[in-house]
Protein backbone atom coordinates (compact mmCIF):
# COMPACT_ATOMS: atom_id res chain seq x y z
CA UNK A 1 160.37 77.23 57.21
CA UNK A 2 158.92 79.21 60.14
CA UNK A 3 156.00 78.60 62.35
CA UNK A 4 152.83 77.62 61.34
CA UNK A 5 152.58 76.42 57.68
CA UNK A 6 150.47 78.82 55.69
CA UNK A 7 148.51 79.18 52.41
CA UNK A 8 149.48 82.37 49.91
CA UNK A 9 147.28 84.34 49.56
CA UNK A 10 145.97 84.73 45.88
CA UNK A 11 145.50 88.25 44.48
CA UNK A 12 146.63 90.43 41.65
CA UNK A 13 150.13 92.34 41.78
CA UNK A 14 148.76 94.53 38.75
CA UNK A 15 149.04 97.76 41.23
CA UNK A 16 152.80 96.22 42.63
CA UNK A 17 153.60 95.79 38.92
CA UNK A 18 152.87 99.48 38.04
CA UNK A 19 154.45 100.87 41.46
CA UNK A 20 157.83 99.11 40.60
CA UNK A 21 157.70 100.29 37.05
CA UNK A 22 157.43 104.18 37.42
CA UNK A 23 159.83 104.01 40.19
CA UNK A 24 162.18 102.58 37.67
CA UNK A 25 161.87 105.09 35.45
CA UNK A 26 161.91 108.01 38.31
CA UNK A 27 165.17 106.36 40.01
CA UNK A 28 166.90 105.76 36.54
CA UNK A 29 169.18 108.70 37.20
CA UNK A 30 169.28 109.22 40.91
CA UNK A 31 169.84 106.78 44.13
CA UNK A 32 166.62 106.01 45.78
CA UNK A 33 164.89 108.21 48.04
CA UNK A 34 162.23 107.42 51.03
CA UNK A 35 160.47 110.54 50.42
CA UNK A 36 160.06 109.12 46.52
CA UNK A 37 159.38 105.69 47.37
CA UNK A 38 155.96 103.50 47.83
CA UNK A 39 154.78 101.76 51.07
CA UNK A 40 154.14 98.00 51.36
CA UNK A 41 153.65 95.00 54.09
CA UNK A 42 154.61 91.75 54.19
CA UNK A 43 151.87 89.54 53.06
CA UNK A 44 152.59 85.96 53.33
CA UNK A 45 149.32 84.63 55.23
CA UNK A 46 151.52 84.50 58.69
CA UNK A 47 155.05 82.97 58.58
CA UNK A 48 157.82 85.43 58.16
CA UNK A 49 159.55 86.28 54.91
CA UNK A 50 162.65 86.23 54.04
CA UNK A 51 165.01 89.76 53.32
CA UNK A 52 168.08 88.44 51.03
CA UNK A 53 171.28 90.56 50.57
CA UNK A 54 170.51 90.01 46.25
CA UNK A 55 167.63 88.61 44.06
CA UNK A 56 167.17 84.72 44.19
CA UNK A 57 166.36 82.19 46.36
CA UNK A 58 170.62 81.25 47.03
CA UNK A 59 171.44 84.44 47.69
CA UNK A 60 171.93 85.51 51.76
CA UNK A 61 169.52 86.48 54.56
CA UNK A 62 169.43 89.72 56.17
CA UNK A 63 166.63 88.99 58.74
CA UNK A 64 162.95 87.73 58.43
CA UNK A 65 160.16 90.00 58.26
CA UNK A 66 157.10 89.13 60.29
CA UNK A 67 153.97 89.43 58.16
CA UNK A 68 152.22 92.71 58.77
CA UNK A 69 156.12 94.20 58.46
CA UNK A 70 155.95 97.69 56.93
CA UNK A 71 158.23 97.74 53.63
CA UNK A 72 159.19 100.59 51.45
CA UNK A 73 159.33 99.71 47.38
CA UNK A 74 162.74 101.19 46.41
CA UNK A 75 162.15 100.42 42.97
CA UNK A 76 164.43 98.00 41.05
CA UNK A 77 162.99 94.34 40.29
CA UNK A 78 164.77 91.55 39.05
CA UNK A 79 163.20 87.65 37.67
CA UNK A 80 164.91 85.22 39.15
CA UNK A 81 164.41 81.58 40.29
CA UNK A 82 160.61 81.69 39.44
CA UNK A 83 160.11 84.96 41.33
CA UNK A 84 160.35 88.86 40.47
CA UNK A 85 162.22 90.31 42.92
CA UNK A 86 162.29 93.97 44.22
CA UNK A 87 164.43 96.07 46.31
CA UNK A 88 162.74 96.93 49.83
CA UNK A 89 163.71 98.76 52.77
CA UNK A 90 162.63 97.50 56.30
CA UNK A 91 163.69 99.53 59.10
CA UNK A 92 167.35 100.21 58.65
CA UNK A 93 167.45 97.10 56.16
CA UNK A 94 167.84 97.44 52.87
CA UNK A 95 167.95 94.15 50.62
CA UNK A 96 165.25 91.75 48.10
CA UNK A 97 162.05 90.21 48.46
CA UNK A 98 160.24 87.98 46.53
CA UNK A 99 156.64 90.18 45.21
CA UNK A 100 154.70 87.29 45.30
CA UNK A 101 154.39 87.90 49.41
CA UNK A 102 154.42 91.96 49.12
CA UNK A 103 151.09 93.80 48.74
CA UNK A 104 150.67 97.70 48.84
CA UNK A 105 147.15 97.74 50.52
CA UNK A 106 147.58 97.76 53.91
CA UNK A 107 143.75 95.77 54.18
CA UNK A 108 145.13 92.64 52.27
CA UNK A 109 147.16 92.06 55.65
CA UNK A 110 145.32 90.19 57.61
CA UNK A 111 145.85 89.63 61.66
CA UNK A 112 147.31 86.09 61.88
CA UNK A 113 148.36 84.19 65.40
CA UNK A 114 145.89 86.18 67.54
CA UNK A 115 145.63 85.26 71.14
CA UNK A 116 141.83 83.79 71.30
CA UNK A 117 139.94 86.77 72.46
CA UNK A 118 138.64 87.10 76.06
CA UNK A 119 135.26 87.65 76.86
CA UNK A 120 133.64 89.40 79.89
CA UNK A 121 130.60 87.50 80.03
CA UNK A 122 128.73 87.98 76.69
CA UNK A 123 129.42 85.65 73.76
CA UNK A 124 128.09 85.93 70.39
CA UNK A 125 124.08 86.14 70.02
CA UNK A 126 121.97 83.40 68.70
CA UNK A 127 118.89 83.60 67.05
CA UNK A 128 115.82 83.66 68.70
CA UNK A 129 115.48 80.01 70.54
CA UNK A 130 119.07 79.11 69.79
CA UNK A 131 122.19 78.32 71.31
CA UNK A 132 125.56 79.95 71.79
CA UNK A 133 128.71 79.12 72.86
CA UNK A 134 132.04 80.72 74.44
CA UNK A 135 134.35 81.12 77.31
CA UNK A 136 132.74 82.23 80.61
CA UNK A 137 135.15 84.86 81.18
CA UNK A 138 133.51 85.35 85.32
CA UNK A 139 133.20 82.84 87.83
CA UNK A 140 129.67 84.36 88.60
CA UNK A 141 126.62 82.76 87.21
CA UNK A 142 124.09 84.90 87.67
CA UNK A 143 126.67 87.55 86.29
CA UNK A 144 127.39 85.67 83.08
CA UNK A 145 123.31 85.44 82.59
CA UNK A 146 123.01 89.23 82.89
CA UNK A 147 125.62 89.84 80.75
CA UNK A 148 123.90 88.38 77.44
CA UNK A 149 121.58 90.87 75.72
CA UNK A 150 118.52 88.40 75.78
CA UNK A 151 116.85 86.24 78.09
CA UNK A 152 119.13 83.09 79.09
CA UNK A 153 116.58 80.26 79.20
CA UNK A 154 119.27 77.77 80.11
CA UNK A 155 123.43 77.54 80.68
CA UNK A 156 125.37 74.50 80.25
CA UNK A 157 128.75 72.71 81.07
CA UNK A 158 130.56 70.07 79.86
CA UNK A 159 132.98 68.22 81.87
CA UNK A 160 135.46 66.61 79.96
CA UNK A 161 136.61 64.74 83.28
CA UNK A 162 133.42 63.03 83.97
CA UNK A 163 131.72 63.10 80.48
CA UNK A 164 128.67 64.65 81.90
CA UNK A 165 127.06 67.77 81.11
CA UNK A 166 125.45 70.29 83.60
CA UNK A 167 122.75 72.48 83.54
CA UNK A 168 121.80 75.88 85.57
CA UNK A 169 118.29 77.38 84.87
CA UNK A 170 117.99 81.26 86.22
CA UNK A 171 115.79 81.43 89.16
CA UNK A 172 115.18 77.94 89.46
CA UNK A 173 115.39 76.39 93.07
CA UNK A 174 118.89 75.16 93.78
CA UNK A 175 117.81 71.35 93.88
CA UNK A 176 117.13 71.75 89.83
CA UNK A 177 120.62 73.22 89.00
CA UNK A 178 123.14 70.91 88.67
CA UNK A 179 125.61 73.55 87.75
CA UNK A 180 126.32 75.44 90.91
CA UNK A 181 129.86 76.99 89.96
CA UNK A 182 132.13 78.03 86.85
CA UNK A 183 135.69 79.30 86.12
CA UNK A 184 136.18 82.16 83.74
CA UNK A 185 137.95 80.23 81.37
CA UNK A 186 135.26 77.08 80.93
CA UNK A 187 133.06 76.66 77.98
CA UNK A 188 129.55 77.26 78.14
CA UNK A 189 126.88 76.84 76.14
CA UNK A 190 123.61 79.22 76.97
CA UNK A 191 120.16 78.56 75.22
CA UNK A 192 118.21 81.92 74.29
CA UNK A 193 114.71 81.71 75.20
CA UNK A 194 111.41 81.65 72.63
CA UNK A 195 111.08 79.53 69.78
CA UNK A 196 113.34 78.70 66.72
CA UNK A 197 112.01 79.80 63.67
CA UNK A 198 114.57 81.54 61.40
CA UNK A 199 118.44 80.92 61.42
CA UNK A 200 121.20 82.36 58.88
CA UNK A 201 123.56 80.71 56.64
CA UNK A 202 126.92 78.75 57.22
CA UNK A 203 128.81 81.28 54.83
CA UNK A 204 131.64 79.99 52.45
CA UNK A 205 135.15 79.15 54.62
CA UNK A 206 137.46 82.43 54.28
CA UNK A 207 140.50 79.54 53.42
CA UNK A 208 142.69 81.68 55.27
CA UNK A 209 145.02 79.80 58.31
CA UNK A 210 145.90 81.19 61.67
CA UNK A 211 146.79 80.47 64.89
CA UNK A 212 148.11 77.82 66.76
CA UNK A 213 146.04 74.71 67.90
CA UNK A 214 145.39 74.42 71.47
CA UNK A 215 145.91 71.25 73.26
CA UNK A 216 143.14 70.38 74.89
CA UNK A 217 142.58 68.12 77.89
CA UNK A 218 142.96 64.73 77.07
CA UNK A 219 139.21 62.39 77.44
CA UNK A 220 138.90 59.23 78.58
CA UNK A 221 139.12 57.11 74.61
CA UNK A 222 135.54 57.67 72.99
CA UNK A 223 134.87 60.22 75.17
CA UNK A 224 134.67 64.00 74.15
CA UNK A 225 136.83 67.35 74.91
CA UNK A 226 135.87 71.03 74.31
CA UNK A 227 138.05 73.87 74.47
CA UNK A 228 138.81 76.80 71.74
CA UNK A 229 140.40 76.13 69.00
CA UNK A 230 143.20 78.11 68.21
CA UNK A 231 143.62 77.59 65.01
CA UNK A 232 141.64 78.32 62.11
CA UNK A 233 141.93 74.71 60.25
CA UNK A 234 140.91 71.60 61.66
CA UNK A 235 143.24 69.91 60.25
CA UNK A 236 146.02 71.56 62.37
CA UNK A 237 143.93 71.30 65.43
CA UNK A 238 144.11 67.50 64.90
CA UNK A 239 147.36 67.46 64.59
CA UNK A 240 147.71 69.57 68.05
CA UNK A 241 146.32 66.71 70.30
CA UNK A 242 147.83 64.02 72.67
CA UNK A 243 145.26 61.36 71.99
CA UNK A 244 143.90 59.94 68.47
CA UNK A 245 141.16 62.28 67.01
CA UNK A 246 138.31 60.62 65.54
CA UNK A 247 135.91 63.42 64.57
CA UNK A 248 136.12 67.69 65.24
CA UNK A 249 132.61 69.31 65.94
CA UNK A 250 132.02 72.96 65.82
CA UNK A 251 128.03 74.49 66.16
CA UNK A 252 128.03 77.33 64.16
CA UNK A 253 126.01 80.07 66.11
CA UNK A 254 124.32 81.94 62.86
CA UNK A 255 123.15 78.93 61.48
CA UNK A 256 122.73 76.98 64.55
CA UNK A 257 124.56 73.68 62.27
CA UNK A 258 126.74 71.50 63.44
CA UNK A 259 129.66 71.42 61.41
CA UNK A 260 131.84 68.05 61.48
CA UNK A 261 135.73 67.19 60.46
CA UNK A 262 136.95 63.75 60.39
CA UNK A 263 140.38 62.97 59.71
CA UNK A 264 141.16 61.16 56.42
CA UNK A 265 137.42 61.18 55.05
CA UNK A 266 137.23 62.31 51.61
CA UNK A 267 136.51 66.54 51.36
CA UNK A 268 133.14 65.82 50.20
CA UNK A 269 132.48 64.37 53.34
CA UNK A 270 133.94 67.20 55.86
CA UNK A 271 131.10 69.97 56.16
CA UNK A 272 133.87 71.83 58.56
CA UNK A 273 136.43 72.80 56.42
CA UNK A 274 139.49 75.09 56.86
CA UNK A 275 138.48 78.50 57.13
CA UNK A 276 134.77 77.95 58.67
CA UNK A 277 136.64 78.62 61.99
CA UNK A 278 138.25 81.23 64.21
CA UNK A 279 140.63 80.67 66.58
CA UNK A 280 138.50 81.64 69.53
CA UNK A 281 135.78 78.93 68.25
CA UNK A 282 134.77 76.59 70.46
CA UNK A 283 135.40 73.02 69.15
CA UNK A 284 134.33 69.42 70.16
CA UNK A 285 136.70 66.84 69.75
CA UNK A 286 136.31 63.27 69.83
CA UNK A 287 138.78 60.55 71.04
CA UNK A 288 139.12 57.58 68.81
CA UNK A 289 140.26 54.03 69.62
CA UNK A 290 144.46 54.19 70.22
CA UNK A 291 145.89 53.60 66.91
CA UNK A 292 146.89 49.76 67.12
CA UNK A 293 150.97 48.98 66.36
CA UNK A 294 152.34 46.30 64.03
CA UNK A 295 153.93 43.52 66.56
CA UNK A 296 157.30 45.53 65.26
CA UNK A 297 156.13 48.46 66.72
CA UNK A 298 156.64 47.50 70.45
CA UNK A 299 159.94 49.59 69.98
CA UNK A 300 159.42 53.32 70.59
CA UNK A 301 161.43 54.20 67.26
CA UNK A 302 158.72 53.10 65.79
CA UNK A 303 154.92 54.59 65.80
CA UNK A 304 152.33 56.38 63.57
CA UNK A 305 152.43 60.32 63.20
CA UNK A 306 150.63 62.77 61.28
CA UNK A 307 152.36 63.87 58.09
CA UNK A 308 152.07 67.30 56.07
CA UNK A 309 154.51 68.97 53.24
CA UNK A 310 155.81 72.29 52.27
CA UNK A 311 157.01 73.54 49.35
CA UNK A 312 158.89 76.17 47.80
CA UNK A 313 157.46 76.90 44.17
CA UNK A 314 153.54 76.75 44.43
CA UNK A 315 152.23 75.38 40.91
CA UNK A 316 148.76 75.80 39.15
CA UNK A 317 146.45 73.86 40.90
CA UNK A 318 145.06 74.94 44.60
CA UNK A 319 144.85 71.51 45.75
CA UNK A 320 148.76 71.20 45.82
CA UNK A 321 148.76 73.77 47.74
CA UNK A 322 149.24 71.63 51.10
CA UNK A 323 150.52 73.78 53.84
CA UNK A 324 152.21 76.56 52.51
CA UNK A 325 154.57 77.78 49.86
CA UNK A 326 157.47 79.75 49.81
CA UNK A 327 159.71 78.07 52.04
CA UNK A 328 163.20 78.19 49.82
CA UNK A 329 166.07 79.15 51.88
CA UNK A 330 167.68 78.55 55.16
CA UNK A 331 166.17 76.21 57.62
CA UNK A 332 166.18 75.99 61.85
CA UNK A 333 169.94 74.15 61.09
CA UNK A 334 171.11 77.07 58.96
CA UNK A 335 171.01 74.50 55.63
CA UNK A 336 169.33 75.92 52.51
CA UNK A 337 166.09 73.70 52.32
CA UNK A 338 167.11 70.66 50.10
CA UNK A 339 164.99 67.26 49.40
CA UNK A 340 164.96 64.75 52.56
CA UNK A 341 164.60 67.70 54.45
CA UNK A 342 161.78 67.52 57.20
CA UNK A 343 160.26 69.96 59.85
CA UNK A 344 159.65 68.69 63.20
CA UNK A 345 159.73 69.74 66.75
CA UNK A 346 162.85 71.67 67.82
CA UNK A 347 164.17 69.05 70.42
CA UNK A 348 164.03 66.25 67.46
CA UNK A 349 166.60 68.75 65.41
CA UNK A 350 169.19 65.91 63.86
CA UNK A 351 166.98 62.57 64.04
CA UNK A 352 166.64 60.46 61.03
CA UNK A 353 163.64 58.84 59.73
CA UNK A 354 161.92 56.56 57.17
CA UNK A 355 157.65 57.07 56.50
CA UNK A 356 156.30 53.66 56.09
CA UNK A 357 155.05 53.43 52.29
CA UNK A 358 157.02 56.56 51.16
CA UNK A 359 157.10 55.93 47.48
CA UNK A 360 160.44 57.63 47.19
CA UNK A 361 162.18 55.93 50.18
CA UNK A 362 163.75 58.40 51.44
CA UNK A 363 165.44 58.67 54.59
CA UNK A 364 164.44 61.77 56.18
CA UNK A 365 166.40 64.27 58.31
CA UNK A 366 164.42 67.04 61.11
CA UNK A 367 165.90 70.34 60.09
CA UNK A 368 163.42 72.71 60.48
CA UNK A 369 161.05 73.92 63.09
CA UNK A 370 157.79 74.94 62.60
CA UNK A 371 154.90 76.77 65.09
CA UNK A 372 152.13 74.04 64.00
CA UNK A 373 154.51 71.51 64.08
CA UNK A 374 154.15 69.89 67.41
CA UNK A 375 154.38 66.84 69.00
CA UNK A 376 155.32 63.72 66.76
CA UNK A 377 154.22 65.57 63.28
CA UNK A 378 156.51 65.44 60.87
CA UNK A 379 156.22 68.46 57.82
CA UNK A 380 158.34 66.92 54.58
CA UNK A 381 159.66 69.71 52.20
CA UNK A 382 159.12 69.37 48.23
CA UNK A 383 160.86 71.70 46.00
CA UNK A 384 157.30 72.19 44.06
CA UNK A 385 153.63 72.04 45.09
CA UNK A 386 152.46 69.11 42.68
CA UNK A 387 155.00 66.97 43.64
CA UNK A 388 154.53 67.09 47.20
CA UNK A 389 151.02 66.59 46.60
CA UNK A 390 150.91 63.39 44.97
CA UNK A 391 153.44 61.98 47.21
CA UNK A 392 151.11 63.04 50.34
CA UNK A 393 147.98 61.37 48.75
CA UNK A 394 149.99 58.28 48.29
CA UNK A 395 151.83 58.18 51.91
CA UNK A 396 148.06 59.92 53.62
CA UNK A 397 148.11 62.25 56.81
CA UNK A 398 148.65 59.59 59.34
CA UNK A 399 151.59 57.17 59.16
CA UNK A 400 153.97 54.87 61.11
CA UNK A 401 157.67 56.00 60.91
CA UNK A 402 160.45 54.38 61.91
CA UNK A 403 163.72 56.17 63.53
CA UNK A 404 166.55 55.48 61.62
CA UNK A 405 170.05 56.10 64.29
């Protein structure tokens, strides 16, 4: 598996296809050469890919190239296993990859697992009347408001300790502000002075996933947290907390729209979907009730979880596409990924486990490791999209397992 899990990319390997072929017939004679060959990166949407000693998805690893890895295209391809596989060299490498996760336009690759950006003060401009939101980055506030390249009507903070928010007003007598002091890394929202009358557009989510989720403090239950988000699907930020998660917020500047996710509503219903944000986005997230336990469930080997699953041949339909395809060799253990086979945090390596109204009832085994794959969260692997699809809409993100010893 790898760290977080990660949707393919979709695009065409027409120019790939054509690359391969004339190399072929240029290196039909002659060893290959790096001052004939083609440069390529890595492209799998952020986990690392795998460099096998032959074609095929049995065959050994030589290492695991991070995406973003510069490749060169020695030229011979080979079908195999439900992939076409061609001969790379990376570094002082030389072995197979599979071309679905290859591209030879170094703009395809996109920056994945970025640090959440720092600020110095200014955060992204609202329209005209609007709000904004972002990370202080100064303890100063009358630095912070002459930083933004408008006039600051307002700034606010929300403490997740007390529930309350505070307000400072520039040049208002010190009685009025109730905000009198900041850290550079709290969350503050600033109003733009003048009226409201024209916003943009909440554009169409880029589906692309990155980052890590933050863990954000921990509110009181009902109560609300705010902190950025690390990660660009809510889902995954969900699945990052210590508490139960009963709704994600995110105000989209441009449009000044809140955007909502709630776990386990239908997609119709989520108006923040994955993609919409970035992983320097400031998020609200609201604590539920703590999940309730079966009179069983007084025993600690037994309690609900969130539950994903990962695949290793993706199949037609985008739905199925769950979190991430790919993943069809050798796991945190050093097995070759095999059904039963489950990715969870590295200290539960070895413990067994049933998923309370698992169709299949299987008893599952933590053998893989995975970046977004924290806490309690359990990732099951399916050999094939679909299946692990249907399976997951039957069994549903959140459910109670039991540890089997």
């Amino acid at each position: 598996m790898g760290s977080p899990r990660l949707i393919p990319s979709f695009r065409s390997r027409r120019q790939l296809l054509l690359v391969t072929a004339l190399l072929l017939g240029l290196l039909a004679a002659a060893a290959p050469s790096l001052a004939s060959a083609t440069a390529a990166w890595v492209d799998t949407g952020g986990d690392c890919l795998r460099l096998r000693t032959a074609p095929g998805l049995s065959s050994g690893d030589l290492a695991c190239l991070d995406h973003g890895a510069e490749l060169v295209l020695l030229g011979p391809s080979e079908d195999r296993d439900g992939f076409t596989w061609v001969q790379v060299q990376a570094g002082s490498l030389t072995g197979w990859v599979a071309d679905y996760y290859v591209t030879t336009d170094p703009s395809d690759v996109q920056v994945i697992n970025e640090t959440p950006a720092a600020t110095t003060g200014a955060l992204a401009t609202p329209p005209v009347g609007g709000i904004t939101l972002g990370r202080a980055g100064t303890s100063d506030l009358a630095a912070l408001v002459a930083a933004q390249p408008y006039d600051v009507l307002s700034v606010w903070h929300f403490d997740v300790t007390t529930q309350r928010m505070t307000q400072y007003v520039p040049g208002a007598p010190a009685f009025v502000n109730s905000l009198t002091s900041i850290g550079p890394d709290d969350i503050v929202m600033i109003r733009r002075g003048g009226v409201l009358t024209s916003v943009g557009s909440v554009p169409d989510p880029s589906l692309t996933v990155a980052g890590t989720p933050s863990v954000l403090p921990t509110p009181p239950i009902g109560g609300m947290t705010i902190g950025l988000s690390g990660t660009t699907d809510p889902k995954f930020l969900v699945q990052g907390q210590d508490f139960t998660v009963e709704s994600v917020w995110y105000f989209h500047v441009e449009s000044q729209r809140w955007l909502s996710y709630v776990p386990g509503a239908p997609d119709y219903i989520q108006s923040l979907k994955q993609g919409h944000l970035r992983t320097d986005s400031v998020v609200f997230v609201k604590r539920g009730p703590d999940a309730p336990k079966p009179p069983s469930s007084a025993d600690s080997t037994y309690f609900e979880t969130s539950i994903t699953y990962y695949f290793c041949v993706p199949t037609g339909d985008p739905r199925t596409h769950g979190d991430g395809g790919g993943y069809c060799g050798g796991m945190a253990n050093g097995e070759v990924v095999h059904e039963g086979a489950a990715a969870c945090k590295p200290g539960l390596l070895g413990q067994r486990f049933r998923i309370e109204g698992d169709p299949t009832g299987r008893v599952y085994e933590c053998t893989d490791t995975g970046g977004s794959v924290l806490n309690d969260h359990r990732d099951i692997w399916f050999m094939n999209s679909a299946d692990g699809y249907e399976w997951w809409i039957t069994v549903g993100d959140r459910a109670f397992i039991q540890i089997v010893e």
